[in-house]
C-alpha atoms as a PDB file:
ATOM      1  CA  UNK A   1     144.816 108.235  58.724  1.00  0.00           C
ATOM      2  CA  UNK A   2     145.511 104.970  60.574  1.00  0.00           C
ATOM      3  CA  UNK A   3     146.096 106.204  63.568  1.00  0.00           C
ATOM      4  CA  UNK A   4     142.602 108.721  63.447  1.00  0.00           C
ATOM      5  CA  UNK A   5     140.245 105.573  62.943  1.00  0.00           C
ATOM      6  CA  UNK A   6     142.179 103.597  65.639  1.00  0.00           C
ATOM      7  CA  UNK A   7     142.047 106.022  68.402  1.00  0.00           C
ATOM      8  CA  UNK A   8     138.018 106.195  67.046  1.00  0.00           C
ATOM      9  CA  UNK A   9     137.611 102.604  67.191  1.00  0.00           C
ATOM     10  CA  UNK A  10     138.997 102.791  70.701  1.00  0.00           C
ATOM     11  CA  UNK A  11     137.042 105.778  71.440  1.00  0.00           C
ATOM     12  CA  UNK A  12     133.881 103.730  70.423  1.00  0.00           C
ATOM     13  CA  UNK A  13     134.915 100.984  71.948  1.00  0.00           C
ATOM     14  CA  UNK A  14     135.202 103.013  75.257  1.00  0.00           C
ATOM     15  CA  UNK A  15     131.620 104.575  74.996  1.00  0.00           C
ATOM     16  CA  UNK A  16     130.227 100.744  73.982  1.00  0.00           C
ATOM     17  CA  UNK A  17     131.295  99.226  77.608  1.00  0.00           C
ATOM     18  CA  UNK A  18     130.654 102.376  79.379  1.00  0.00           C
ATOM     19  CA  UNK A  19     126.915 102.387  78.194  1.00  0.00           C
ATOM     20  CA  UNK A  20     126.703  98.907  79.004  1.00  0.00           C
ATOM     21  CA  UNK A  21     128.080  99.029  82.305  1.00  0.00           C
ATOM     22  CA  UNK A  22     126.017 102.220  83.161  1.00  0.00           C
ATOM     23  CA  UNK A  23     122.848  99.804  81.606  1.00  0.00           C
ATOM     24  CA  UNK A  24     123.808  97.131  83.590  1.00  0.00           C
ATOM     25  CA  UNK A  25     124.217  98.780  87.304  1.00  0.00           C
ATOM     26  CA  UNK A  26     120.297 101.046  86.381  1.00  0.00           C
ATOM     27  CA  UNK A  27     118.681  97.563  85.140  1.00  0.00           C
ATOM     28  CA  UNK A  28     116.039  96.270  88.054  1.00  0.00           C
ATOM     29  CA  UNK A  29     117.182  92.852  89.307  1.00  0.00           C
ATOM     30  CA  UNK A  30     113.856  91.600  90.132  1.00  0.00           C
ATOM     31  CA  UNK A  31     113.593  87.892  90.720  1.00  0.00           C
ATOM     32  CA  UNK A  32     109.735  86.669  91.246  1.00  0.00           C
ATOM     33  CA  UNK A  33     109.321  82.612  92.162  1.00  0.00           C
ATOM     34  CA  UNK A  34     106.653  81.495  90.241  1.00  0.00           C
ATOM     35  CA  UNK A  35     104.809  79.919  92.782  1.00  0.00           C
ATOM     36  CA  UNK A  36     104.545  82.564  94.790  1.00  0.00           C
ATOM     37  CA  UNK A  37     103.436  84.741  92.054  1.00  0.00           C
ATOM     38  CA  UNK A  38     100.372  81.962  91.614  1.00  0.00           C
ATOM     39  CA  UNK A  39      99.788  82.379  95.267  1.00  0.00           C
ATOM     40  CA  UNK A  40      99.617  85.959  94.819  1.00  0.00           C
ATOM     41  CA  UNK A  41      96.912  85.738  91.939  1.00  0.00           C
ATOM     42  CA  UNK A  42      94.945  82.936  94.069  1.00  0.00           C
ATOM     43  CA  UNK A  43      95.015  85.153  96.967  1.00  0.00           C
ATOM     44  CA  UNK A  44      93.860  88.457  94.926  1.00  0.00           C
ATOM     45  CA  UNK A  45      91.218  86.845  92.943  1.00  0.00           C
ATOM     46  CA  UNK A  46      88.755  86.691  94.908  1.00  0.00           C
ATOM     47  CA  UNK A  47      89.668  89.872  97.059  1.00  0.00           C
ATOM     48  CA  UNK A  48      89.336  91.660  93.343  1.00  0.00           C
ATOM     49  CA  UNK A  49      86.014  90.083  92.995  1.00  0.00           C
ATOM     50  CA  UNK A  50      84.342  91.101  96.035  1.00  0.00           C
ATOM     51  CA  UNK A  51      85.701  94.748  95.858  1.00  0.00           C
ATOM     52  CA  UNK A  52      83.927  94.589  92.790  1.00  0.00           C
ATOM     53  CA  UNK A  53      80.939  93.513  94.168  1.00  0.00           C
ATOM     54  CA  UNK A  54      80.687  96.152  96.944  1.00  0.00           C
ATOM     55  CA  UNK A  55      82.001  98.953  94.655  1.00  0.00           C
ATOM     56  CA  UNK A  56      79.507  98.073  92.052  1.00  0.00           C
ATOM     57  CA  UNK A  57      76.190  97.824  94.397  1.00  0.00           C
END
């Protein structure tokens, strides 16, 4: 009976870091500067606006 729930704790233990590791590799590693981002939105704004303006008239 000992033996049983240690190889399932090791079994578990097994699936645990393979998940995360699988997580891990698949997660996006995306790294925005924020001040570009706010040069982004500046720059958009008023591009967003006027397409707005032309689509809407």
């Amino acid at each position: 009976m000992g033996r049983k729930l240690f190889l399932l704790f090791c079994a578990s233990v097994l699936l645990v870091s393979a998940m995360s590791v699988c997580a891990a590799a698949e997660a996006p590693s995306l790294t925005i500067d924020e001040e570009a981002l706010e040069g982004l939105s500046a720059l958009e704004g008023p591009l967003r606006i006027e397409w707005g303006l032309y689509k809407n008239t």
